[in-house]
PDB file of N, CA and C in Angstrom:
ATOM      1  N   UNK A   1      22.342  -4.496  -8.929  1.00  0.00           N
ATOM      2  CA  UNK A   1      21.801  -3.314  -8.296  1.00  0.00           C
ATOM      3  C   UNK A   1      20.304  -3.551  -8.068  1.00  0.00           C
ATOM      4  N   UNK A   2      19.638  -3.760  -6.916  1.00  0.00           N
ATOM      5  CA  UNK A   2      18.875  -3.479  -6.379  1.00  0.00           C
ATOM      6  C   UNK A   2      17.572  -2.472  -7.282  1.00  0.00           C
ATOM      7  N   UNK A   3      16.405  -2.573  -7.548  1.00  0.00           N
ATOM      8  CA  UNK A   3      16.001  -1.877  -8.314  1.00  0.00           C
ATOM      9  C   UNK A   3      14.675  -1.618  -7.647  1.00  0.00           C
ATOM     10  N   UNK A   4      14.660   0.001  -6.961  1.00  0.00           N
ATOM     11  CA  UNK A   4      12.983   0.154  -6.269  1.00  0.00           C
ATOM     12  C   UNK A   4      12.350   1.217  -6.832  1.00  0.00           C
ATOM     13  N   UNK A   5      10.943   0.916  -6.518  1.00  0.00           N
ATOM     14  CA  UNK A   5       9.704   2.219  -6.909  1.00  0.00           C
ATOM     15  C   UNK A   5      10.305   3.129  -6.380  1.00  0.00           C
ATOM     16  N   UNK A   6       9.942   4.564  -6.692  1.00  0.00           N
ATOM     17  CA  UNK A   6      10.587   6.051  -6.045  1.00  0.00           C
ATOM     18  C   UNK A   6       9.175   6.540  -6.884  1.00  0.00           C
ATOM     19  N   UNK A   7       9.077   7.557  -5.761  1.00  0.00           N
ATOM     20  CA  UNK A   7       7.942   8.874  -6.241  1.00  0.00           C
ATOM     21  C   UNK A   7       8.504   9.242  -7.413  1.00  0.00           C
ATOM     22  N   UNK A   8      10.127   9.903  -7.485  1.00  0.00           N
ATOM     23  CA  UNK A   8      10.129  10.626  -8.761  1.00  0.00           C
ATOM     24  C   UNK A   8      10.025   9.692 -10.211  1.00  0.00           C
ATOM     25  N   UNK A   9      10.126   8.280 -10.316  1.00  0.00           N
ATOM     26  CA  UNK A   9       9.427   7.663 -11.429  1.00  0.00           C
ATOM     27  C   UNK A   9       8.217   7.700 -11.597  1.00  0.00           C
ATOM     28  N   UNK A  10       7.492   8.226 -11.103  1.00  0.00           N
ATOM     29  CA  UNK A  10       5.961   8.660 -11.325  1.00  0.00           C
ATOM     30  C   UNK A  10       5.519   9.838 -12.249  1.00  0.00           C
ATOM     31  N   UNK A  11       6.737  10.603 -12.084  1.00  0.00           N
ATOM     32  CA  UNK A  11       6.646  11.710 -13.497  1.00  0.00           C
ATOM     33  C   UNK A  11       6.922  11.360 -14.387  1.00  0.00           C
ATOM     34  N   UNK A  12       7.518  10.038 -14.313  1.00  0.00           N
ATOM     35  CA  UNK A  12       7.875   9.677 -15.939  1.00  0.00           C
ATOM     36  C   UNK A  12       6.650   9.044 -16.486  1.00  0.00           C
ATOM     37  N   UNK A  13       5.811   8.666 -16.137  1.00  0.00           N
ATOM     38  CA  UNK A  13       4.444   7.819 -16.757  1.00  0.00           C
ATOM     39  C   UNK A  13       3.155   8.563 -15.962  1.00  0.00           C
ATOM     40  N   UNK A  14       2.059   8.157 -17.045  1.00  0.00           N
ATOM     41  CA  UNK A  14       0.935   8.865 -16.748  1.00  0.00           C
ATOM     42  C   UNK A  14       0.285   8.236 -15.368  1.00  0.00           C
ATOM     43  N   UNK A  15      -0.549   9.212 -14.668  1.00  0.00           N
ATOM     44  CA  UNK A  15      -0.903   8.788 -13.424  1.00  0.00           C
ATOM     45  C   UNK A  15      -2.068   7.190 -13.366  1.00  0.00           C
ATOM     46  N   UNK A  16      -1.627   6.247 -12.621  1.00  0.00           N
ATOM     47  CA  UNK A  16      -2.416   5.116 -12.650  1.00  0.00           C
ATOM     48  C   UNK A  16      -2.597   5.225 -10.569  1.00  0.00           C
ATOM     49  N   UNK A  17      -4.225   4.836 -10.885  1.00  0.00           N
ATOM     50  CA  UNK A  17      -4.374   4.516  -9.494  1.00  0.00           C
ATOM     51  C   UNK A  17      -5.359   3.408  -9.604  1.00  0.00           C
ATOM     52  N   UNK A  18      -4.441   2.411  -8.486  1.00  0.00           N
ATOM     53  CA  UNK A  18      -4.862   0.689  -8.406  1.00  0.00           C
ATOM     54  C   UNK A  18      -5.960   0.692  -7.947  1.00  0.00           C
ATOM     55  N   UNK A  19      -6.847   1.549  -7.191  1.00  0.00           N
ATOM     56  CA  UNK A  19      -8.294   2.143  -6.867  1.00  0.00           C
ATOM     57  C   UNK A  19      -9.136   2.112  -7.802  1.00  0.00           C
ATOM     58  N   UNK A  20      -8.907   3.314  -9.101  1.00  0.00           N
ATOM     59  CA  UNK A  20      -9.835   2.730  -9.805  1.00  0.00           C
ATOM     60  C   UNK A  20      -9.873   1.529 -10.909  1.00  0.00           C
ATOM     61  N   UNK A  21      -8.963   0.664 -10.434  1.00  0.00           N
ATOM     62  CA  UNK A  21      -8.575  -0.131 -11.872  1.00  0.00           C
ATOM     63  C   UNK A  21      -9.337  -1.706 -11.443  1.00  0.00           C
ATOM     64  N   UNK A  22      -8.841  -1.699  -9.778  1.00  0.00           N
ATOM     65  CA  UNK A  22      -9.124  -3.065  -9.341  1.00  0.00           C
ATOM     66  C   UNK A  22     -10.325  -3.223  -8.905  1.00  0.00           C
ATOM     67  N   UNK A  23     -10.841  -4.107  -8.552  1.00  0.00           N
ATOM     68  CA  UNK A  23     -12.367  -4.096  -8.372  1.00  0.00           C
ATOM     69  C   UNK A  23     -12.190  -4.291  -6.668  1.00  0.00           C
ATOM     70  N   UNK A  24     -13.264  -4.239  -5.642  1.00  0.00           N
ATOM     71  CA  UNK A  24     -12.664  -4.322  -4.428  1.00  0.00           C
ATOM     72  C   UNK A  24     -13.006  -5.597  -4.014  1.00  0.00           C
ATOM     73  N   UNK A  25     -13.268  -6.515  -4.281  1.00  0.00           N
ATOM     74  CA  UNK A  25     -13.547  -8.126  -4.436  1.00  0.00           C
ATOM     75  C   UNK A  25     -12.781  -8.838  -5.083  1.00  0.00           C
ATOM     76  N   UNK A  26     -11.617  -7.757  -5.808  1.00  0.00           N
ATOM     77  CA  UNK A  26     -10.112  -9.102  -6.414  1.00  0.00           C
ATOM     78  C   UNK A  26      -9.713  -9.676  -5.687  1.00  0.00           C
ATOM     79  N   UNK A  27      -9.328 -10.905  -6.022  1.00  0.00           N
ATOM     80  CA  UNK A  27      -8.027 -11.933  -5.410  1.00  0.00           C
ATOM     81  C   UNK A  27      -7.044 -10.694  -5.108  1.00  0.00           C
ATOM     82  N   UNK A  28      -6.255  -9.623  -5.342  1.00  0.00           N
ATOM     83  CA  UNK A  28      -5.203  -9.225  -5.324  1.00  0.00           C
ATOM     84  C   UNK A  28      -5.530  -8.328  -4.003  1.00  0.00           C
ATOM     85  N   UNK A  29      -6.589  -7.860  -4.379  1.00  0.00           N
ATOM     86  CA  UNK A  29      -6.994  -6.920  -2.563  1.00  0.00           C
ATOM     87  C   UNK A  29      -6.562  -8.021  -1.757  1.00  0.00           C
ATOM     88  N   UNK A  30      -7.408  -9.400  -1.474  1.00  0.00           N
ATOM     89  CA  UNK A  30      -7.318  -9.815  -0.164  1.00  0.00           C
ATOM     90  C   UNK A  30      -5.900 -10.599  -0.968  1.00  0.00           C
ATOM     91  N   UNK A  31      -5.142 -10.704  -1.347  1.00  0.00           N
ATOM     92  CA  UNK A  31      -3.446 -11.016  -0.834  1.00  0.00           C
ATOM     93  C   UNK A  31      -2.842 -10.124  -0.277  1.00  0.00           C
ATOM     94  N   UNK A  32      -2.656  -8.510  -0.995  1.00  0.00           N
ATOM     95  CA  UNK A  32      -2.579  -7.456  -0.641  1.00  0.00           C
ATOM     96  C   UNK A  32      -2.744  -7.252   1.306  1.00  0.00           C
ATOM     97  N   UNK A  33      -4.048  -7.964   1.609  1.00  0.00           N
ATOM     98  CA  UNK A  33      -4.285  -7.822   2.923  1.00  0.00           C
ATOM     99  C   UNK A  33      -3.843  -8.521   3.532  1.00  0.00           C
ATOM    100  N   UNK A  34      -3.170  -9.481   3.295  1.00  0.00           N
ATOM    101  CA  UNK A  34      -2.609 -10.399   4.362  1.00  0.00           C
ATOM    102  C   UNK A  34      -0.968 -10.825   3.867  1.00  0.00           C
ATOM    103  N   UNK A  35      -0.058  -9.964   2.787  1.00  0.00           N
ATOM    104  CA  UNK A  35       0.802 -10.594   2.522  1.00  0.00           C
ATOM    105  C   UNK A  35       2.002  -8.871   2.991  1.00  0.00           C
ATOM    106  N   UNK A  36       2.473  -9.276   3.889  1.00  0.00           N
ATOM    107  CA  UNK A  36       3.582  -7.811   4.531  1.00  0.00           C
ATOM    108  C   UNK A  36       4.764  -8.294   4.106  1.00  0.00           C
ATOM    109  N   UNK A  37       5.290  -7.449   2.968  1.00  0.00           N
ATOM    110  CA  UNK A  37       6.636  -7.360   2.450  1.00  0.00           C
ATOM    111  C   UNK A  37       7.614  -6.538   2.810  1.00  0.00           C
ATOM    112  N   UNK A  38       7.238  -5.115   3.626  1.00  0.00           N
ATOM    113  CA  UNK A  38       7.761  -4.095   4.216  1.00  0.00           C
ATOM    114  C   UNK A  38       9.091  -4.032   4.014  1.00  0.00           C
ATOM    115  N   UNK A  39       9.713  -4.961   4.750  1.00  0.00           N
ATOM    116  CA  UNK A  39      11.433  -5.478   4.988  1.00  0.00           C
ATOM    117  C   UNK A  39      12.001  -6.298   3.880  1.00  0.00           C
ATOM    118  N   UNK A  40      11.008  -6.521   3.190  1.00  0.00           N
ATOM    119  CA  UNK A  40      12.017  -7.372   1.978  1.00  0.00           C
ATOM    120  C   UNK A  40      12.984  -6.761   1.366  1.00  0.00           C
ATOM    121  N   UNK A  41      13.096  -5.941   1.192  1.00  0.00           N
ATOM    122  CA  UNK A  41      14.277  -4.971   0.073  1.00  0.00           C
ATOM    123  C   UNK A  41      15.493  -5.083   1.215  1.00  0.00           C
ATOM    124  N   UNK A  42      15.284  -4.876   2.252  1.00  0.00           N
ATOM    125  CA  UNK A  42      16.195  -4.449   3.406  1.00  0.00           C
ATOM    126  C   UNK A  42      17.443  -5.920   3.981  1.00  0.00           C
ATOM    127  N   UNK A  43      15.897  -6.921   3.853  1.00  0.00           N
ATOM    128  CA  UNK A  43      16.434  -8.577   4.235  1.00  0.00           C
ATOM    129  C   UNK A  43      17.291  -9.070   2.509  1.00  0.00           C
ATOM    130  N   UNK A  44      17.088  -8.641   1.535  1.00  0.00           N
ATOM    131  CA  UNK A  44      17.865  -9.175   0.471  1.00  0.00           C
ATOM    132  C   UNK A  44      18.438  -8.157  -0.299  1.00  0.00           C
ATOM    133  N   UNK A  45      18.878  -6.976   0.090  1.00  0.00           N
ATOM    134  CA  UNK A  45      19.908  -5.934  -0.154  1.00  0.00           C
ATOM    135  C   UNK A  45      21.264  -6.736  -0.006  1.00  0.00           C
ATOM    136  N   UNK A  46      21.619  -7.579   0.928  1.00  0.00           N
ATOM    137  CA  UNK A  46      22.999  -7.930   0.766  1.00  0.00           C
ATOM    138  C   UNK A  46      23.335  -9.147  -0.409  1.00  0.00           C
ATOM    139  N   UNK A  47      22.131  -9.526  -0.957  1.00  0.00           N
ATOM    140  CA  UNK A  47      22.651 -10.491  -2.310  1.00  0.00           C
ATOM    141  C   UNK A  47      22.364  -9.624  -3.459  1.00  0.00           C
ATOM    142  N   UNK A  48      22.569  -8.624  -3.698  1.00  0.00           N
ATOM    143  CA  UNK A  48      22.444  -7.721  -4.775  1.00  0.00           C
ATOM    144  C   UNK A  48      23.945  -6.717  -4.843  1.00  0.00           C
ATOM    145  N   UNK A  49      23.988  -6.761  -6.089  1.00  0.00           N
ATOM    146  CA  UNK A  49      25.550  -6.193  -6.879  1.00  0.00           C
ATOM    147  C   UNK A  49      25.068  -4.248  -5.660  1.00  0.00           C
ATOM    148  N   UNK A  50      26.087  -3.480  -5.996  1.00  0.00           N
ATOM    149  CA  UNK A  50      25.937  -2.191  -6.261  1.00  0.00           C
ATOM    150  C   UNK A  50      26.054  -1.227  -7.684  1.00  0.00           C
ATOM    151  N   UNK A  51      26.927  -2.446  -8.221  1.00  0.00           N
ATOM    152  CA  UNK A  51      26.848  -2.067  -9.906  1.00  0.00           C
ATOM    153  C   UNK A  51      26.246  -2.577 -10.977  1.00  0.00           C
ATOM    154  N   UNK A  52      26.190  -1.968 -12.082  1.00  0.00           N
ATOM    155  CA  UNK A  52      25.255  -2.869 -13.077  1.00  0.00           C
ATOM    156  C   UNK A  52      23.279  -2.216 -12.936  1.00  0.00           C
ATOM    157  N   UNK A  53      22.697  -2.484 -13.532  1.00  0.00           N
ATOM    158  CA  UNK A  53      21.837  -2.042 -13.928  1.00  0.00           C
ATOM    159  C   UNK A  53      20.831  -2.388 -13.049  1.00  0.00           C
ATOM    160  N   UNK A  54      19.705  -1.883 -12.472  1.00  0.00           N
ATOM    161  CA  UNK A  54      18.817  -1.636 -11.564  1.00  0.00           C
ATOM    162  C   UNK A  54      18.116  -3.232 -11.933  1.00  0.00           C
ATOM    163  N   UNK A  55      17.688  -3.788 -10.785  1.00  0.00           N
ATOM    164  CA  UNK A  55      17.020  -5.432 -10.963  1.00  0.00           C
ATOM    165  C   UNK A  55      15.405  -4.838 -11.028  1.00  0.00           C
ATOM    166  N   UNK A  56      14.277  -5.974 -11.122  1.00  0.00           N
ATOM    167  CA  UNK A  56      13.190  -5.739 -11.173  1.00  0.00           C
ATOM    168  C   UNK A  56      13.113  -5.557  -9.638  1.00  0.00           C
ATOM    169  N   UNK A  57      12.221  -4.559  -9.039  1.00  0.00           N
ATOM    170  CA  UNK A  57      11.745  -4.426  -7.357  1.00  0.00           C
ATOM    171  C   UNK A  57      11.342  -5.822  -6.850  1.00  0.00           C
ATOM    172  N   UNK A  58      12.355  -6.138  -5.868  1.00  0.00           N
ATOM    173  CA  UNK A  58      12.106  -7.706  -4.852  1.00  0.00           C
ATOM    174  C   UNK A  58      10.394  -7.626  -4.989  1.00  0.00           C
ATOM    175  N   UNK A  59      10.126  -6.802  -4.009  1.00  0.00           N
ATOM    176  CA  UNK A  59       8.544  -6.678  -3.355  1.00  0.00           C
ATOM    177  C   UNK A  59       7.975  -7.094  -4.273  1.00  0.00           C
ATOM    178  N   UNK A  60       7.970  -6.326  -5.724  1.00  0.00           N
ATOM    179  CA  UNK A  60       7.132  -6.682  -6.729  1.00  0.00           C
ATOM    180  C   UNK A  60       7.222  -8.034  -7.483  1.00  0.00           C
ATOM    181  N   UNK A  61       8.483  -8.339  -7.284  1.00  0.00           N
ATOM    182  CA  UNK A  61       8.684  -9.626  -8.383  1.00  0.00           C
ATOM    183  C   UNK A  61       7.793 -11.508  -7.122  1.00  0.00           C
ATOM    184  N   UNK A  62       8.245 -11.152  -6.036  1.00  0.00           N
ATOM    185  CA  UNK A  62       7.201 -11.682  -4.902  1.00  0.00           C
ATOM    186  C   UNK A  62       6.083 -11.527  -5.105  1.00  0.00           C
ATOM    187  N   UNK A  63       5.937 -10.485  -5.157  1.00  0.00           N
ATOM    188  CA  UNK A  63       4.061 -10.576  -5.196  1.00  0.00           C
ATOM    189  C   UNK A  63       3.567 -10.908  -6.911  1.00  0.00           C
ATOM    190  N   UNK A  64       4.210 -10.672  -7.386  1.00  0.00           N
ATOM    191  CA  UNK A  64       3.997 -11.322  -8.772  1.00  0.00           C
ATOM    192  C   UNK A  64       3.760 -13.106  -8.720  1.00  0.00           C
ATOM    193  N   UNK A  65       4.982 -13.512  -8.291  1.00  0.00           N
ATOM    194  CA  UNK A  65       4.868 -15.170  -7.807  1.00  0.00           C
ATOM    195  C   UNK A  65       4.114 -15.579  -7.508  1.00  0.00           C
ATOM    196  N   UNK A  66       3.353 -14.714  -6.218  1.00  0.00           N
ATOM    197  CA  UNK A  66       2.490 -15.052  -5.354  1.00  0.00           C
ATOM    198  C   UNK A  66       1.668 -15.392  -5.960  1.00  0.00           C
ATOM    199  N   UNK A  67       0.622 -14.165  -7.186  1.00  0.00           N
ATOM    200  CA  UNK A  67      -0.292 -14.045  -8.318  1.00  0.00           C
ATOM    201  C   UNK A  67       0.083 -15.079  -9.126  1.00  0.00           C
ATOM    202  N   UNK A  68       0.729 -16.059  -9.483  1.00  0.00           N
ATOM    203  CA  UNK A  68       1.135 -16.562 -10.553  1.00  0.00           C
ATOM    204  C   UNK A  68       0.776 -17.830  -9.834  1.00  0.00           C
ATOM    205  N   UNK A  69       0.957 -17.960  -8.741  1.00  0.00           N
ATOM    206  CA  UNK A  69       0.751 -19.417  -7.707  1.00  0.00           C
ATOM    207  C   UNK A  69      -0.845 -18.928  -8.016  1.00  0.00           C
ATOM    208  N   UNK A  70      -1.574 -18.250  -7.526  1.00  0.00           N
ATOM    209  CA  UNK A  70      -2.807 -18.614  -6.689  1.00  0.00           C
ATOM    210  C   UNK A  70      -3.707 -19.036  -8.461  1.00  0.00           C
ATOM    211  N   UNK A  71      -3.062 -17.950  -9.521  1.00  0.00           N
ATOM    212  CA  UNK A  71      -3.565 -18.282 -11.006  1.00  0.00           C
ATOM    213  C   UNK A  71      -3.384 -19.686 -11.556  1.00  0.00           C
ATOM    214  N   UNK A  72      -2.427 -20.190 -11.094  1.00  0.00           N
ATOM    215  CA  UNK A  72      -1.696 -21.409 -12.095  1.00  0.00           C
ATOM    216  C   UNK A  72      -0.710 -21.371 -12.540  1.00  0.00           C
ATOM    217  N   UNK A  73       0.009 -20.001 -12.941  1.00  0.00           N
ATOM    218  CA  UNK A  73       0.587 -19.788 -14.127  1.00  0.00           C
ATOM    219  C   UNK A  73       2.143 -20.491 -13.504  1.00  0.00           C
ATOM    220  N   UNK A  74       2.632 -21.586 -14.058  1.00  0.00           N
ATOM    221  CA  UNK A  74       3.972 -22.043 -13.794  1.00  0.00           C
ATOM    222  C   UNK A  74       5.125 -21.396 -14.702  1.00  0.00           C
ATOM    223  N   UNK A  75       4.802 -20.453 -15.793  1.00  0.00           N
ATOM    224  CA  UNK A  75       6.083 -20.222 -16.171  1.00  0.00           C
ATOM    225  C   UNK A  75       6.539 -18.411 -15.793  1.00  0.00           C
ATOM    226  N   UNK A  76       7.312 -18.152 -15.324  1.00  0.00           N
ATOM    227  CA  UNK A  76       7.465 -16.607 -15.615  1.00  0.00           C
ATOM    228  C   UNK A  76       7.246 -15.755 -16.165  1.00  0.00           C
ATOM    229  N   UNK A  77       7.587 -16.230 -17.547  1.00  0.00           N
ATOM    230  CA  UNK A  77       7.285 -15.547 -18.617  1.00  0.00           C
ATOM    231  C   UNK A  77       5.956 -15.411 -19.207  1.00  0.00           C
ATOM    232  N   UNK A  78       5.211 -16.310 -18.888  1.00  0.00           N
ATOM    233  CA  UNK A  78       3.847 -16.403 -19.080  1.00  0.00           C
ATOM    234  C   UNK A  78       3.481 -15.255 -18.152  1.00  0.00           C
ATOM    235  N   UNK A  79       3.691 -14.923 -16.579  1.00  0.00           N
ATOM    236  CA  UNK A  79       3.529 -14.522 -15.778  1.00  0.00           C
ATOM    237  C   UNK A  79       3.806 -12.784 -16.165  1.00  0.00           C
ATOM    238  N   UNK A  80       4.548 -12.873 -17.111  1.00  0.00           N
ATOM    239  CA  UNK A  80       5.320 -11.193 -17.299  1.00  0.00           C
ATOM    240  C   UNK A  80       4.063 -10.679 -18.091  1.00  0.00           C
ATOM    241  N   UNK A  81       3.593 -12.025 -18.925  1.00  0.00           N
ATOM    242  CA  UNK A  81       2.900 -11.749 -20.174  1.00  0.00           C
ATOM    243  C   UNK A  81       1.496 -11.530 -19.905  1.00  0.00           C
ATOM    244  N   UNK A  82       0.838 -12.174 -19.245  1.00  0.00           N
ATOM    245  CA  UNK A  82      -0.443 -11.950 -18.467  1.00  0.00           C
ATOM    246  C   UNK A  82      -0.430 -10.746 -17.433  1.00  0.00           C
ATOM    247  N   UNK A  83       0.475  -9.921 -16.548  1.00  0.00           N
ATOM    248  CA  UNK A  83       0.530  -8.637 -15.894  1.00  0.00           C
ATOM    249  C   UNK A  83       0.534  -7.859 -17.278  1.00  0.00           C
ATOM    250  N   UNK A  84       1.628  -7.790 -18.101  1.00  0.00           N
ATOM    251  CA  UNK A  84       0.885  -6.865 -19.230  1.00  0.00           C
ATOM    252  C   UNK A  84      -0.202  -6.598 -20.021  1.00  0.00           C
ATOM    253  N   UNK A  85      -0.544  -7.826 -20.381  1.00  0.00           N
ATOM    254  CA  UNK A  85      -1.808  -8.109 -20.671  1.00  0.00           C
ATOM    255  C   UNK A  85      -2.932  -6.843 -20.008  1.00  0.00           C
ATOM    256  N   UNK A  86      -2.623  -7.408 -18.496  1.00  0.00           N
ATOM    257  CA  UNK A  86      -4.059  -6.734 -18.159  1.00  0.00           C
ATOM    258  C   UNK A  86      -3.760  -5.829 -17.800  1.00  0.00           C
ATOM    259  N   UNK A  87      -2.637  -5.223 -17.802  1.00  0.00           N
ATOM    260  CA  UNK A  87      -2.657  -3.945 -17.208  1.00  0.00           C
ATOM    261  C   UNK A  87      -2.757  -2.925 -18.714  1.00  0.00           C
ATOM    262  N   UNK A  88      -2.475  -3.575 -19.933  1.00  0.00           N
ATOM    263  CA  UNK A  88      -3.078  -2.839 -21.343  1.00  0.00           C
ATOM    264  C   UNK A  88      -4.755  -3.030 -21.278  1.00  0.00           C
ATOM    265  N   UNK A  89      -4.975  -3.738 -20.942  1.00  0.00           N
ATOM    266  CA  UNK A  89      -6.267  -3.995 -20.903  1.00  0.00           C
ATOM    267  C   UNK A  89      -7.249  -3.112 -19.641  1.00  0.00           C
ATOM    268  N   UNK A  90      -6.491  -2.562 -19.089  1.00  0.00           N
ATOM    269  CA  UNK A  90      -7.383  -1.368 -18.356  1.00  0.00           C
ATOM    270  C   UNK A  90      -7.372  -1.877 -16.516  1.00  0.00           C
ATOM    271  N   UNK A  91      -6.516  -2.479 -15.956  1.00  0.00           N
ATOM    272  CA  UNK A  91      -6.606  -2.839 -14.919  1.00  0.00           C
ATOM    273  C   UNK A  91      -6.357  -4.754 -14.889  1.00  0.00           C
ATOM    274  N   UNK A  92      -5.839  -5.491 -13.756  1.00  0.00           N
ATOM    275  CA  UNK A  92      -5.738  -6.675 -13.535  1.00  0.00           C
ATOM    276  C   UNK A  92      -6.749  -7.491 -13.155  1.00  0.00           C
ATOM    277  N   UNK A  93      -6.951  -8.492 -13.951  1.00  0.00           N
ATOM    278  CA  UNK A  93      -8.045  -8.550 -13.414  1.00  0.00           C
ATOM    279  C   UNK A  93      -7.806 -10.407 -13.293  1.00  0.00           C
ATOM    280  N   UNK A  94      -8.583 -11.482 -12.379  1.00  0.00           N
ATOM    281  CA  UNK A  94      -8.127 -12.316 -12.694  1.00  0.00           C
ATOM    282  C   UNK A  94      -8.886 -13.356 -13.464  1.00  0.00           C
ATOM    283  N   UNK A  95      -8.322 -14.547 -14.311  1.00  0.00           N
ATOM    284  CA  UNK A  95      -9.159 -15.035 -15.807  1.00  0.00           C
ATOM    285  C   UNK A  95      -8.902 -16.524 -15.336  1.00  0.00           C
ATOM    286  N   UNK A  96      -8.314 -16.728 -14.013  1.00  0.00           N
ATOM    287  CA  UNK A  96      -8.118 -18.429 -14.157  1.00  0.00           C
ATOM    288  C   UNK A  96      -9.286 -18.755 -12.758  1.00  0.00           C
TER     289      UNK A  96
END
């Protein structure tokens, strides 16, 4: 199952806005500006179950990669571990 952002998961967690967190000179703004995912959910909806438990959001797990290429980071899990990181840490920020 296919697994996307929706407004109403936003009531479930406290309000975060990527405005004030990111600085406007991150690496992630200018990928952000030049990387259009729009249609991805739409182009890989047909290799996804309808049953079974919601996947991580395409869009997001892409642009995660993306961040993980331009950082270094070759393992995933490293990759899961460094987005938490900084997002406990008050915003993303980048360290490589």
């Amino acid at each position: 199952m296919m697994g996307e952002r929706t407004v109403m998961q936003e009531a479930l967690f406290y309000s975060f806005s990527i405005e004030d967190h990111v600085p406007a000179d991150n690496l992630l703004r200018s990928i952000d500006r030049f990387v259009d995912l729009d249609g991805i959910r739409e182009h890989l909806r047909a290799y996804y179950s309808e049953t079974g438990r919601p996947s991580i959001d395409p869009e997001l797990m892409i642009r995660m990669l993306i961040v993980g290429y331009c950082m270094g980071i070759r393992s995933e899990r490293r990759l899961c571990e460094e987005v938490h990181l900084n997002l406990v840490n008050g915003g993303v920020k980048v360290v490589h």
